[in-house]
PDB file of N, CA and C in Angstrom:
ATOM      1  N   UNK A   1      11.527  -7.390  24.227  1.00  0.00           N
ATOM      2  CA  UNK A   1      11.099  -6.530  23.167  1.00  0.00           C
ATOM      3  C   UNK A   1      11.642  -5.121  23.442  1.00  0.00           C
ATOM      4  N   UNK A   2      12.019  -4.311  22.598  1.00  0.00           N
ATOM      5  CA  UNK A   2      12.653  -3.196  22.686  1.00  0.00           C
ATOM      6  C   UNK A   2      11.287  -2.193  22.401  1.00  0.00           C
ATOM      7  N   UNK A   3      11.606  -0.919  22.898  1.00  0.00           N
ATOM      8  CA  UNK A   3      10.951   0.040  22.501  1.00  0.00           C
ATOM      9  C   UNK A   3      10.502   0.154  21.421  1.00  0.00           C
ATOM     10  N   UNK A   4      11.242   0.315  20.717  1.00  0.00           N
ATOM     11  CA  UNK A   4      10.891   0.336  19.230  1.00  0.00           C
ATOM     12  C   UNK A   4       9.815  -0.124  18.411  1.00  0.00           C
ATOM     13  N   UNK A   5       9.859  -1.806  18.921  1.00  0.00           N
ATOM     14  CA  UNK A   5       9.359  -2.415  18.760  1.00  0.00           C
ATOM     15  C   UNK A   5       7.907  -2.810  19.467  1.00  0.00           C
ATOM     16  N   UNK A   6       8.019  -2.409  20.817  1.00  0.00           N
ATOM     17  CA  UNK A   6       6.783  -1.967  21.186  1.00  0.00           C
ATOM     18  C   UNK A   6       5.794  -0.979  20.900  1.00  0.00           C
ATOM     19  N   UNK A   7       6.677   0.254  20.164  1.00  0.00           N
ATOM     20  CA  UNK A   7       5.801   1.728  19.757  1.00  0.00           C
ATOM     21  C   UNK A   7       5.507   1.383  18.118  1.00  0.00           C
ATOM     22  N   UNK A   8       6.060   0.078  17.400  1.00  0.00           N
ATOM     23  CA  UNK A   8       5.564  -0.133  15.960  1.00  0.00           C
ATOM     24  C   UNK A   8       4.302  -1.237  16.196  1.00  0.00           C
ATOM     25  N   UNK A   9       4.268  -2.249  17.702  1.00  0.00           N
ATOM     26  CA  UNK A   9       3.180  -2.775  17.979  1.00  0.00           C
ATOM     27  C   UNK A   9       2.167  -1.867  18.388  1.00  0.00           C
ATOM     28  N   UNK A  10       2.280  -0.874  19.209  1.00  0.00           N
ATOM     29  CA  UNK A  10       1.191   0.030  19.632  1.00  0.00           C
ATOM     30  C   UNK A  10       0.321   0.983  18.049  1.00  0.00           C
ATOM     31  N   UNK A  11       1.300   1.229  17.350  1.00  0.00           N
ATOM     32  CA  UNK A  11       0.663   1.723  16.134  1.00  0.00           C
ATOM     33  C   UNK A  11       0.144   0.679  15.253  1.00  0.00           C
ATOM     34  N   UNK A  12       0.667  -0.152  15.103  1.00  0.00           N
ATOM     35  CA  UNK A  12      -0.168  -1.117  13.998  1.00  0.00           C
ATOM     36  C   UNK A  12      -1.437  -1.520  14.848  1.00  0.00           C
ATOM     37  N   UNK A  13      -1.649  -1.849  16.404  1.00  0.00           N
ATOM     38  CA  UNK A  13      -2.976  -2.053  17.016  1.00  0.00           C
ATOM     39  C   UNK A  13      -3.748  -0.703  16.720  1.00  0.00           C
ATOM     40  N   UNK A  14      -3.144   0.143  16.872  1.00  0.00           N
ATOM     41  CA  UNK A  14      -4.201   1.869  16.847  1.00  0.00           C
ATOM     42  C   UNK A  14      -4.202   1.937  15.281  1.00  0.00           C
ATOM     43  N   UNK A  15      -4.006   1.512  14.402  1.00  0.00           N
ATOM     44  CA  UNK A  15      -4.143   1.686  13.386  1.00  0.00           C
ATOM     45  C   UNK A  15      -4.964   0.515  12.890  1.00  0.00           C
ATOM     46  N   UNK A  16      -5.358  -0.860  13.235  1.00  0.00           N
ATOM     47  CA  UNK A  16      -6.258  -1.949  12.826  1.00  0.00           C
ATOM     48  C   UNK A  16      -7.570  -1.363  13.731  1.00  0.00           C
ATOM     49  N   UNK A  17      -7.789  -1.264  14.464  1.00  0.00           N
ATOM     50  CA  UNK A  17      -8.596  -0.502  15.241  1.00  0.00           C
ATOM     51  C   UNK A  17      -9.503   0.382  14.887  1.00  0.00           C
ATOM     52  N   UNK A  18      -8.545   2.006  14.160  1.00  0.00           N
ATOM     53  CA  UNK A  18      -8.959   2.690  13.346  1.00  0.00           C
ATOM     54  C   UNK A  18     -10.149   2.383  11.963  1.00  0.00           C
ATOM     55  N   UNK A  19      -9.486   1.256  11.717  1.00  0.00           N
ATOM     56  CA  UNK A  19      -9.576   1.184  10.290  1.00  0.00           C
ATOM     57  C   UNK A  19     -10.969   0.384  10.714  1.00  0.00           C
ATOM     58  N   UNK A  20     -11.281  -0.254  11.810  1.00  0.00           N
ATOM     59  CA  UNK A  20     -12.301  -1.361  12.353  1.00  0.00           C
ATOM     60  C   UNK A  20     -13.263  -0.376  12.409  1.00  0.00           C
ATOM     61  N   UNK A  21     -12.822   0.654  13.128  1.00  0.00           N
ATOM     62  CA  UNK A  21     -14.116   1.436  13.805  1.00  0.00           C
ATOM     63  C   UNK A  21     -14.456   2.233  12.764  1.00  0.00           C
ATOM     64  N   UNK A  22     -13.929   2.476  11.234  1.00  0.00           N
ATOM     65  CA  UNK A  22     -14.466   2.929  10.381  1.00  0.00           C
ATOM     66  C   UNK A  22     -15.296   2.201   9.835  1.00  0.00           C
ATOM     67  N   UNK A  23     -14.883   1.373   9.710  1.00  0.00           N
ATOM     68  CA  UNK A  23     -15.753   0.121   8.422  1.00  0.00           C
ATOM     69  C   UNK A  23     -17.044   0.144   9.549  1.00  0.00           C
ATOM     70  N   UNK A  24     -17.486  -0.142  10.811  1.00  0.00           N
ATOM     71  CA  UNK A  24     -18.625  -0.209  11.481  1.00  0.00           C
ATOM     72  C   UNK A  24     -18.945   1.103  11.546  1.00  0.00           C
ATOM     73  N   UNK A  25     -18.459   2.269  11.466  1.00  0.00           N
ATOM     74  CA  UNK A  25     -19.189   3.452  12.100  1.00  0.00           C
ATOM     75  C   UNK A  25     -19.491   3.978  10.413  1.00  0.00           C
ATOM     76  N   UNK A  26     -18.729   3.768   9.895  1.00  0.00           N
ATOM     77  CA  UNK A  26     -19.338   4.499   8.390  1.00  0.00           C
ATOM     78  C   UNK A  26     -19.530   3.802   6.991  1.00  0.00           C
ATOM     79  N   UNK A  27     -18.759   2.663   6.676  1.00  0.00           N
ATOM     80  CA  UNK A  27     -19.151   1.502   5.362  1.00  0.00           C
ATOM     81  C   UNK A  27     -20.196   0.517   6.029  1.00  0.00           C
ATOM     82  N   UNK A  28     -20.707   0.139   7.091  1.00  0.00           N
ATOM     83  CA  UNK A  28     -21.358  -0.773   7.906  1.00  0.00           C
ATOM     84  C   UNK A  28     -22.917   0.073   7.167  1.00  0.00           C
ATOM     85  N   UNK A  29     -23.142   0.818   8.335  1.00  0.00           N
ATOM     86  CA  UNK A  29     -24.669   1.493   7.543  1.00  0.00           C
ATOM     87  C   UNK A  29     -24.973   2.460   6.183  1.00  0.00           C
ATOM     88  N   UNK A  30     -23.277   2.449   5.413  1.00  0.00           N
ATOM     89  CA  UNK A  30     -23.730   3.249   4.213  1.00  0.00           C
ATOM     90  C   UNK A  30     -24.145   2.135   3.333  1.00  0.00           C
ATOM     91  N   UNK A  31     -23.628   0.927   3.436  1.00  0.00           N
ATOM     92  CA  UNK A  31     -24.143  -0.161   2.709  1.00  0.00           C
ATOM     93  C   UNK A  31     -25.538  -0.615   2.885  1.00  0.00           C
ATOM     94  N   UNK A  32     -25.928  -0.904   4.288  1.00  0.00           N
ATOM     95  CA  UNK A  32     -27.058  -1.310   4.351  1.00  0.00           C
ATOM     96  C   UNK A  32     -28.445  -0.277   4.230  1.00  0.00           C
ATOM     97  N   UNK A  33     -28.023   0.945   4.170  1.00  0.00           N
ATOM     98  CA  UNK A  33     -29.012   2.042   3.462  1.00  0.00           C
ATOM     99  C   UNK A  33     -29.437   1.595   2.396  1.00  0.00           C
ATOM    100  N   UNK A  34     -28.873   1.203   1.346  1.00  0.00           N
ATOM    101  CA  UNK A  34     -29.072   0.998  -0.063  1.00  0.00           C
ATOM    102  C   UNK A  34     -29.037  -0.385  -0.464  1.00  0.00           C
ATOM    103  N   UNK A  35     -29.961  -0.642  -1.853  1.00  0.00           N
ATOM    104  CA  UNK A  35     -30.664  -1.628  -2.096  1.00  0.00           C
ATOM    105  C   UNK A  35     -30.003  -2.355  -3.580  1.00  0.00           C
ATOM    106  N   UNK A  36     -29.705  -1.580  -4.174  1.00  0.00           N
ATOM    107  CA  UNK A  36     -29.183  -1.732  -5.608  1.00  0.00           C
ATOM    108  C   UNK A  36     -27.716  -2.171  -5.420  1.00  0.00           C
ATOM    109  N   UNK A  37     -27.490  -3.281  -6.603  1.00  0.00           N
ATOM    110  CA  UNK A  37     -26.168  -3.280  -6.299  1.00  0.00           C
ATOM    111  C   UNK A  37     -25.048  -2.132  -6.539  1.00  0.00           C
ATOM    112  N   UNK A  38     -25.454  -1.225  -7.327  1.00  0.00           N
ATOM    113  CA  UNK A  38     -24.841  -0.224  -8.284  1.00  0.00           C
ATOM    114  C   UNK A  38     -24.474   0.792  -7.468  1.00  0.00           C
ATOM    115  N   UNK A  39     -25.612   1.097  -6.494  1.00  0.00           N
ATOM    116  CA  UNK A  39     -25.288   2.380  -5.433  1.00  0.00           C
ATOM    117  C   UNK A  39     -24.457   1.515  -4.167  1.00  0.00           C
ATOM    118  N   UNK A  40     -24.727   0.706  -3.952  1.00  0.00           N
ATOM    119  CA  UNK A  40     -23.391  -0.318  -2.921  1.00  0.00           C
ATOM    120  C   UNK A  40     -22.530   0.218  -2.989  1.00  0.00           C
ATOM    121  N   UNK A  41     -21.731  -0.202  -4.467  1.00  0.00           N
ATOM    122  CA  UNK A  41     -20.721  -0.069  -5.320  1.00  0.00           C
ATOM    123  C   UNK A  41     -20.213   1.603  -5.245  1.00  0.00           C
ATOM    124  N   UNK A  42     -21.421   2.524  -5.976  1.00  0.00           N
ATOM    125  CA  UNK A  42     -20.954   3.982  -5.237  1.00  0.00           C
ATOM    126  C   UNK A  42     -20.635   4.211  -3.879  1.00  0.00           C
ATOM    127  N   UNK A  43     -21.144   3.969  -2.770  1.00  0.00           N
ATOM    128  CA  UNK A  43     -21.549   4.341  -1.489  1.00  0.00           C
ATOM    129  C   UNK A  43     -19.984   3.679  -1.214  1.00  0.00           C
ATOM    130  N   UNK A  44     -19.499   2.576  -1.505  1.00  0.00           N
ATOM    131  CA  UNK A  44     -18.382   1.856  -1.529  1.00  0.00           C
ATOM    132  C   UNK A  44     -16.802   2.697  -2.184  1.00  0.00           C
ATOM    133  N   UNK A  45     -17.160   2.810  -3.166  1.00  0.00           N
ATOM    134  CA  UNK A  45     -16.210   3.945  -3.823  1.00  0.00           C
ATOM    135  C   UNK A  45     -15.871   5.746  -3.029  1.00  0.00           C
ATOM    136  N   UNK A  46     -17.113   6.112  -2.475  1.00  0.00           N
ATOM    137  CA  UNK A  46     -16.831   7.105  -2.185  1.00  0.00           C
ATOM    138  C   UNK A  46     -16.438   6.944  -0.393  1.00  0.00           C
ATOM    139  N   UNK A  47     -16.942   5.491  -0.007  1.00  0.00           N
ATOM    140  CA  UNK A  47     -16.796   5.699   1.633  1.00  0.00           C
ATOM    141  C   UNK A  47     -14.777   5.550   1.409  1.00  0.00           C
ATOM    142  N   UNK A  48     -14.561   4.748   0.428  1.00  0.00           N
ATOM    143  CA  UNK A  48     -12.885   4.774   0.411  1.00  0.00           C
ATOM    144  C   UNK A  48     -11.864   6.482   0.019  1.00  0.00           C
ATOM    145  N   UNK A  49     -13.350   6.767  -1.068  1.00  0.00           N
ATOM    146  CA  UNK A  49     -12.733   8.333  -0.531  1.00  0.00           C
ATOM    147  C   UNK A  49     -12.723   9.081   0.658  1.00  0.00           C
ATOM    148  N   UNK A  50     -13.608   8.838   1.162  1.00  0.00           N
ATOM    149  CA  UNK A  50     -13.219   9.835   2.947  1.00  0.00           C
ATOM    150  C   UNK A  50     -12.486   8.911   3.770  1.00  0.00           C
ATOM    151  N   UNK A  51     -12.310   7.922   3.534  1.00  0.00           N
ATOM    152  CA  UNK A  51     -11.054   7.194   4.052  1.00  0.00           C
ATOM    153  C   UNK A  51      -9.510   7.838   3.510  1.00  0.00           C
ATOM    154  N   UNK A  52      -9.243   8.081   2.458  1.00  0.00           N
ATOM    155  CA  UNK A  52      -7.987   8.611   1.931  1.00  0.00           C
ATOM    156  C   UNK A  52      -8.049   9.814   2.596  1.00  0.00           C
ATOM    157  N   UNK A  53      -9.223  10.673   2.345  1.00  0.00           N
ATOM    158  CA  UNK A  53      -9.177  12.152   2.610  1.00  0.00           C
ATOM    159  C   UNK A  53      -8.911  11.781   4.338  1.00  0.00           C
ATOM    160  N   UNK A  54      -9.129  11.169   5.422  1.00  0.00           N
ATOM    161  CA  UNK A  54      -9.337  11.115   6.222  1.00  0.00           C
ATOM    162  C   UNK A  54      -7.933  10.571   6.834  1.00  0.00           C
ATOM    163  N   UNK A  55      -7.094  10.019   5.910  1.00  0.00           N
ATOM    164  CA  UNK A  55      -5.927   9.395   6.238  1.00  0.00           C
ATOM    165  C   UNK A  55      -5.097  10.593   6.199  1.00  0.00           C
ATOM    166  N   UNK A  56      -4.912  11.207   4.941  1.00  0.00           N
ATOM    167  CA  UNK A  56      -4.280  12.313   4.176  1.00  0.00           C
ATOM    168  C   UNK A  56      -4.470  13.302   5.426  1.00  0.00           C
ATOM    169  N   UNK A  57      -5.301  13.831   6.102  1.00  0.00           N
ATOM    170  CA  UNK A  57      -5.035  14.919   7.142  1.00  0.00           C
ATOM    171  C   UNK A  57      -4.505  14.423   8.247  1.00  0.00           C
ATOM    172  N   UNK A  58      -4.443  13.357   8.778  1.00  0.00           N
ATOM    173  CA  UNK A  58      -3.757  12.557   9.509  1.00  0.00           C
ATOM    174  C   UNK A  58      -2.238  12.455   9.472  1.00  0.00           C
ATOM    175  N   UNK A  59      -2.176  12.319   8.262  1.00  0.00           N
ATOM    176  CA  UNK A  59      -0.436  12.162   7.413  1.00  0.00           C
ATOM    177  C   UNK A  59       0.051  13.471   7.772  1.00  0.00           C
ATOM    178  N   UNK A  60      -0.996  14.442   7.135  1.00  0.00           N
ATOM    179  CA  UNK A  60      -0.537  16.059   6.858  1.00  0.00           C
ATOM    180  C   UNK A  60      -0.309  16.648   8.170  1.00  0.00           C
ATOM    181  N   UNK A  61      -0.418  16.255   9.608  1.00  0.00           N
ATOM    182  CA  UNK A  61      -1.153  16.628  10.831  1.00  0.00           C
ATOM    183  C   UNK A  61       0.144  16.053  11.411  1.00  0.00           C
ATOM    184  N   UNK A  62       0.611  14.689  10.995  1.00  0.00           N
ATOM    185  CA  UNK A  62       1.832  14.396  11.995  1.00  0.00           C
ATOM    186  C   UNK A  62       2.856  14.600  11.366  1.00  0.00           C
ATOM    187  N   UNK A  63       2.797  14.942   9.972  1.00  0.00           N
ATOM    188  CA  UNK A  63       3.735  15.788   9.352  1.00  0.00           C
ATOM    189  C   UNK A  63       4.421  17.342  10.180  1.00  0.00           C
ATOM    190  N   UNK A  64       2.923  18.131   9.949  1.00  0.00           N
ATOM    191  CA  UNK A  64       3.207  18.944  11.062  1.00  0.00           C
ATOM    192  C   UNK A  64       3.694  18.850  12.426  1.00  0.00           C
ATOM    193  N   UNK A  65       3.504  18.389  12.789  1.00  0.00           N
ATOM    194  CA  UNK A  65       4.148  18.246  14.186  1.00  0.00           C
ATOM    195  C   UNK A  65       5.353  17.385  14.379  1.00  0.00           C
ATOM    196  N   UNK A  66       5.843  16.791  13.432  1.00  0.00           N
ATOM    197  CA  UNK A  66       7.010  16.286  13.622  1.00  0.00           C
ATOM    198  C   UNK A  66       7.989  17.773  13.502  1.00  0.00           C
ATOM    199  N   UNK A  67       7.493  18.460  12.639  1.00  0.00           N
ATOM    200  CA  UNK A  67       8.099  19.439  12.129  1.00  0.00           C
ATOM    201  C   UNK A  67       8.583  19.874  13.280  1.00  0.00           C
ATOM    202  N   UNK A  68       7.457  20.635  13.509  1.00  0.00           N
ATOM    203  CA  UNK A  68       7.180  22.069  14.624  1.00  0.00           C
ATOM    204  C   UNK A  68       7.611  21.064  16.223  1.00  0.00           C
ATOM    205  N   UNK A  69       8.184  20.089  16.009  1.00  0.00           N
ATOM    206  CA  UNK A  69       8.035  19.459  17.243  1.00  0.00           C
ATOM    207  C   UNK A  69       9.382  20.383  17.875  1.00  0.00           C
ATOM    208  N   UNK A  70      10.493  20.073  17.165  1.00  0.00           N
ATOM    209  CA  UNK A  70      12.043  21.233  17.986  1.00  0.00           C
ATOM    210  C   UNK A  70      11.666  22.492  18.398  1.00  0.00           C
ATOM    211  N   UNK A  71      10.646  22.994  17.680  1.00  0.00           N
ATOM    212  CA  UNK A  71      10.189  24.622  18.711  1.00  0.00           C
ATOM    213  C   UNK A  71       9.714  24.371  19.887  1.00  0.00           C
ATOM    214  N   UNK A  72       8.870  23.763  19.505  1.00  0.00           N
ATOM    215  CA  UNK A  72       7.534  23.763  21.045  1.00  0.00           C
ATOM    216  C   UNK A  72       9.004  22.843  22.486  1.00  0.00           C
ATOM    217  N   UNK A  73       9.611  22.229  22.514  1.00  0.00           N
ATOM    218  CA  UNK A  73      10.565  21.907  23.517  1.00  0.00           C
ATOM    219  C   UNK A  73      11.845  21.750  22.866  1.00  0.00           C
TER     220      UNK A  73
END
């Protein structure tokens, strides 16, 4: 296996991972708070919004630093 290919296995594990320890640390008990199917459904809709928002600074963050990476060395 080449590098390459080892640093696109290391990100797709840190990235299933991610996505694991969200669904248990924050869609896990926003669901089981609530009783109705309707607020599920909200609590559901908006936990995928702080997932985007949460991706999006992530994106925006290694954006940056790819950038700024030729200054700093």
């Amino acid at each position: 296996m080449s590098n390459l290919h080892v640093t696109y296995l290391v990100e797709a594990c840190c990235g299933v991972l991610a996505f694991a320890v969200f669904i248990v640390l924050v869609v896990a008990p926003a669901l089981t708070s609530f009783r109705r199917a309707w607020e599920r459904v909200a609590v559901l809709i908006l936990s995928v919004y702080v997932f985007a928002a949460l991706a999006g600074v992530g994106v925006v963050l290694g954006a940056w630093i790819v950038i700024q990476w030729p200054r700093w060395f």
